[in-house]
Each structure stands twice: as C-alpha cells, then as structure tokens.
C-alpha atoms as a PDB file:
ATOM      1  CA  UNK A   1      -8.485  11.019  -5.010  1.00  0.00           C
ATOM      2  CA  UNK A   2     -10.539   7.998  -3.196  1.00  0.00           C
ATOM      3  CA  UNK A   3     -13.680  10.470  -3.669  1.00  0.00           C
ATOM      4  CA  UNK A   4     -12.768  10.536  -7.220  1.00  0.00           C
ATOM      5  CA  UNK A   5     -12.210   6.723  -8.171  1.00  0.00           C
ATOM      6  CA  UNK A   6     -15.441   5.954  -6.072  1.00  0.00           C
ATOM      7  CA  UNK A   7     -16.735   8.273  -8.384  1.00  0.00           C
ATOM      8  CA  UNK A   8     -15.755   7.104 -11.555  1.00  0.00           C
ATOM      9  CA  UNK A   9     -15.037   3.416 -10.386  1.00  0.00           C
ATOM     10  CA  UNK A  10     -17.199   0.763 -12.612  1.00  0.00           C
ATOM     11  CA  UNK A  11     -14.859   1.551 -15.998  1.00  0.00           C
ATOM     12  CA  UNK A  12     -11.597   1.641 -13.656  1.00  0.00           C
ATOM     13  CA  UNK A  13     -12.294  -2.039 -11.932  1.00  0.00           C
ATOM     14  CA  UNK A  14     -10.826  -4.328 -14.975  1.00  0.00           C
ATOM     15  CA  UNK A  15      -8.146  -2.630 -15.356  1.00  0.00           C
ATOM     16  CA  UNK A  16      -6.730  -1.822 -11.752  1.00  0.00           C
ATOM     17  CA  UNK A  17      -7.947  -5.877 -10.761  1.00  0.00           C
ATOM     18  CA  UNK A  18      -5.588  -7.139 -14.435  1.00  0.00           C
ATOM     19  CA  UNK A  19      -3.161  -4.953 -13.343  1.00  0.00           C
ATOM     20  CA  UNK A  20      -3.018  -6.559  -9.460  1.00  0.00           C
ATOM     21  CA  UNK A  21      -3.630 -10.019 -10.201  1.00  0.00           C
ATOM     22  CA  UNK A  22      -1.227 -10.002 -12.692  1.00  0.00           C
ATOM     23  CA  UNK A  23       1.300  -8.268  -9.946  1.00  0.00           C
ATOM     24  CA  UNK A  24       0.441 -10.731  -7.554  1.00  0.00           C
ATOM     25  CA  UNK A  25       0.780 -13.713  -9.846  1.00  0.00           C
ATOM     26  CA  UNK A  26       4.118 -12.424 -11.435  1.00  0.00           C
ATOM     27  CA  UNK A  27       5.509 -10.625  -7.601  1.00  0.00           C
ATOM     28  CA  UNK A  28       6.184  -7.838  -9.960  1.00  0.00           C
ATOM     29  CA  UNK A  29       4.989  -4.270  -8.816  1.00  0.00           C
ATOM     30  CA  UNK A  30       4.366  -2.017 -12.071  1.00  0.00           C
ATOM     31  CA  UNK A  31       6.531   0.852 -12.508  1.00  0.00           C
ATOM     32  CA  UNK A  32       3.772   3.289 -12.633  1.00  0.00           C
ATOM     33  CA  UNK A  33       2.555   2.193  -8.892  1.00  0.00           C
ATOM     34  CA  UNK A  34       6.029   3.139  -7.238  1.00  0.00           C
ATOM     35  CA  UNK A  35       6.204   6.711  -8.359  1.00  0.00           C
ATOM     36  CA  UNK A  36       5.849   8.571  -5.075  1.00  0.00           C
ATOM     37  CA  UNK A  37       6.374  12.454  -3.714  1.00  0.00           C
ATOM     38  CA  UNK A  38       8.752  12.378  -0.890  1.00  0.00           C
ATOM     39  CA  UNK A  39       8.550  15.559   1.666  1.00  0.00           C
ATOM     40  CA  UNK A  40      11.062  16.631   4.601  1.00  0.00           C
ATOM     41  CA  UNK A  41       9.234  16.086   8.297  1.00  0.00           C
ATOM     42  CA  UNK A  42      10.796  17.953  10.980  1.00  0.00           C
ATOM     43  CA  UNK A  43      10.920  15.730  13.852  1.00  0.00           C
ATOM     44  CA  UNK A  44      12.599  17.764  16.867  1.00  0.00           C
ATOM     45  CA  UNK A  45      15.420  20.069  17.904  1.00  0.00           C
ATOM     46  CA  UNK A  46      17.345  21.443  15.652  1.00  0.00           C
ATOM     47  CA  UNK A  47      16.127  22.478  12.272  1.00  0.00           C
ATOM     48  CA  UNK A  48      18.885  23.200  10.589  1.00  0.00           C
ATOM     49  CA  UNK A  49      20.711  19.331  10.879  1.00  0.00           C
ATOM     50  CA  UNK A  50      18.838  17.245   8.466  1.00  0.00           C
ATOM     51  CA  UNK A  51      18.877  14.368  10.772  1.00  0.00           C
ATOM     52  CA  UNK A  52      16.111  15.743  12.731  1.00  0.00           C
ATOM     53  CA  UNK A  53      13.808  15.020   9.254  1.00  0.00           C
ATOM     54  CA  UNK A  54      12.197  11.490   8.274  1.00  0.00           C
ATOM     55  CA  UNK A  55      11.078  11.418   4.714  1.00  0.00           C
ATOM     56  CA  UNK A  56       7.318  11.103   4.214  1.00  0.00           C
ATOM     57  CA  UNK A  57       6.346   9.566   0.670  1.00  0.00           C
ATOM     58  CA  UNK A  58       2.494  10.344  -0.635  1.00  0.00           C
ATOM     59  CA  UNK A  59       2.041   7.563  -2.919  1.00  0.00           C
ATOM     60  CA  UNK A  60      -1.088   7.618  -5.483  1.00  0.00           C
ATOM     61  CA  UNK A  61      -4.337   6.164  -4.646  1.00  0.00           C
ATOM     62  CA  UNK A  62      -3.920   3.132  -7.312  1.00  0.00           C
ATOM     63  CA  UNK A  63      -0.828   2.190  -4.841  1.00  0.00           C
ATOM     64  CA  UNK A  64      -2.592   2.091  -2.113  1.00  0.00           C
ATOM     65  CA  UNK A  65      -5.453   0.161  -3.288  1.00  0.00           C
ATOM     66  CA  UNK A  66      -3.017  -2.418  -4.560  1.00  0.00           C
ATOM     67  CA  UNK A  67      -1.223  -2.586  -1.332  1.00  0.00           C
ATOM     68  CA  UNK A  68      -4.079  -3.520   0.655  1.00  0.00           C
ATOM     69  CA  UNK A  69      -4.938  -5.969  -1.854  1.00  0.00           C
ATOM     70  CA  UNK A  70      -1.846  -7.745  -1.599  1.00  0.00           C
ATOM     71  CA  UNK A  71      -1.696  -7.394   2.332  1.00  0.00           C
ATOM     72  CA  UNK A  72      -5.157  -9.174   2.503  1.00  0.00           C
ATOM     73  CA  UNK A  73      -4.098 -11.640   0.143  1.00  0.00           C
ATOM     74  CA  UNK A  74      -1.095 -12.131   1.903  1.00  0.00           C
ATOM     75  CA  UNK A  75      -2.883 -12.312   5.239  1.00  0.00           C
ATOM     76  CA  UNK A  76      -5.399 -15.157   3.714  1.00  0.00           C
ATOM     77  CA  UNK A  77      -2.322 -16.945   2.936  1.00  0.00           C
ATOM     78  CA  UNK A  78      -0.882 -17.080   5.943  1.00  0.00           C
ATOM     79  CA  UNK A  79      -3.932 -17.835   7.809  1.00  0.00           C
ATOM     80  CA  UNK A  80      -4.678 -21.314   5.556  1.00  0.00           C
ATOM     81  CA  UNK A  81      -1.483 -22.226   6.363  1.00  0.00           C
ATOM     82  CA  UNK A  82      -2.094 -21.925   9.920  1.00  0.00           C
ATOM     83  CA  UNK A  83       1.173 -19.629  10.245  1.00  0.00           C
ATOM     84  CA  UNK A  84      -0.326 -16.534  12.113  1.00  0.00           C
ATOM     85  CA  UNK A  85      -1.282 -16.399  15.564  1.00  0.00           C
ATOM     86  CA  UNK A  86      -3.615 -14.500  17.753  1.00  0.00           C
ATOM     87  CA  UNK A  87      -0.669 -12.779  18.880  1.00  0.00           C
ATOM     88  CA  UNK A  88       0.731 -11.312  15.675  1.00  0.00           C
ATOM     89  CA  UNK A  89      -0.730  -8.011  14.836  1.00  0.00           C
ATOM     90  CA  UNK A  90      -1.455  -8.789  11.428  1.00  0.00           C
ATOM     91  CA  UNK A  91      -3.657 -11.012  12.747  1.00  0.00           C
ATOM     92  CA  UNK A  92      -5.796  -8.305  14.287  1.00  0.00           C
ATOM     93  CA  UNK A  93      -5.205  -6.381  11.675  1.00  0.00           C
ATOM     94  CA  UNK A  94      -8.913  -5.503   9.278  1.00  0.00           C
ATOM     95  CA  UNK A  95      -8.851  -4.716   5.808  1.00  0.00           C
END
C-alpha cells in the first residue's frame, strides 16, 4: 500500500494533510482511519485455550501515516516545553 500512495501521492497530499490537521486541531480521529482487521496470534502452549492468542490489528496505510504525524507533532510539543528528557524513549525515538 506505501508503494502505492508513493505512487500516486501528489493528488492524495491535500486531502490526507486537511484531513490530519483538522484531526489534530479538533483531537478528533475520523471514523474512516479506525477501521482495522484484527487476526488471532498464537502465542504458546496450548492452542486450543484462547488465552494463549493476542489480537493483532492491520490498520490501513492512511492510519498509519496519520499516526506518525501526530506522534511527531506530539513529540515537538513536548520538546518546546522542555518536558522530555534524554532518558525517555520517545526522546530517542526518529520519525
């Protein structure tokens, strides 16, 4: 999916940067960015108890783009504030 919006990126960029400014500004995430597939992942033992699975969700590439978005606009936030430290991993952390 990345290949694809790289692909066909210039007439997506208005759109997807209204659509996550306006998410930031508001704190509302739109509906259409939380749909997600969820899948069973066997962790260990037995297979048959389904509290040996954790639930993996794929989410679209749109959500992902927006959630790095908002973490490095978070992360700019916090770091004119002076609220993160050296020794937070966030600060480490490279978008």
């Amino acid at each position: 999916m990345y290949y694809l919006i790289k692909k066909i990126g210039k007439p997506l960029v208005e759109p997807l940067a209204l659509a996550i400014n306006k998410s930031i500004a508001t704190g509302v995430i739109p509906d259409c960015m939380k749909i997600a597939k969820f899948f069973p992942d066997f962790r260990h033992r037995d297979s048959s108890s389904f509290t040996n699975y954790r639930p993996i969700a794929i989410l679209s590439a749109f959500s992902k783009i927006l959630e790095k978005v908002k973490r490095l606009h978070y992360r700019l936030h916090l770091l004119s504030q002076n609220l993160l430290y050296r020794s937070h991993v966030f600060y480490t952390y490279q978008t």
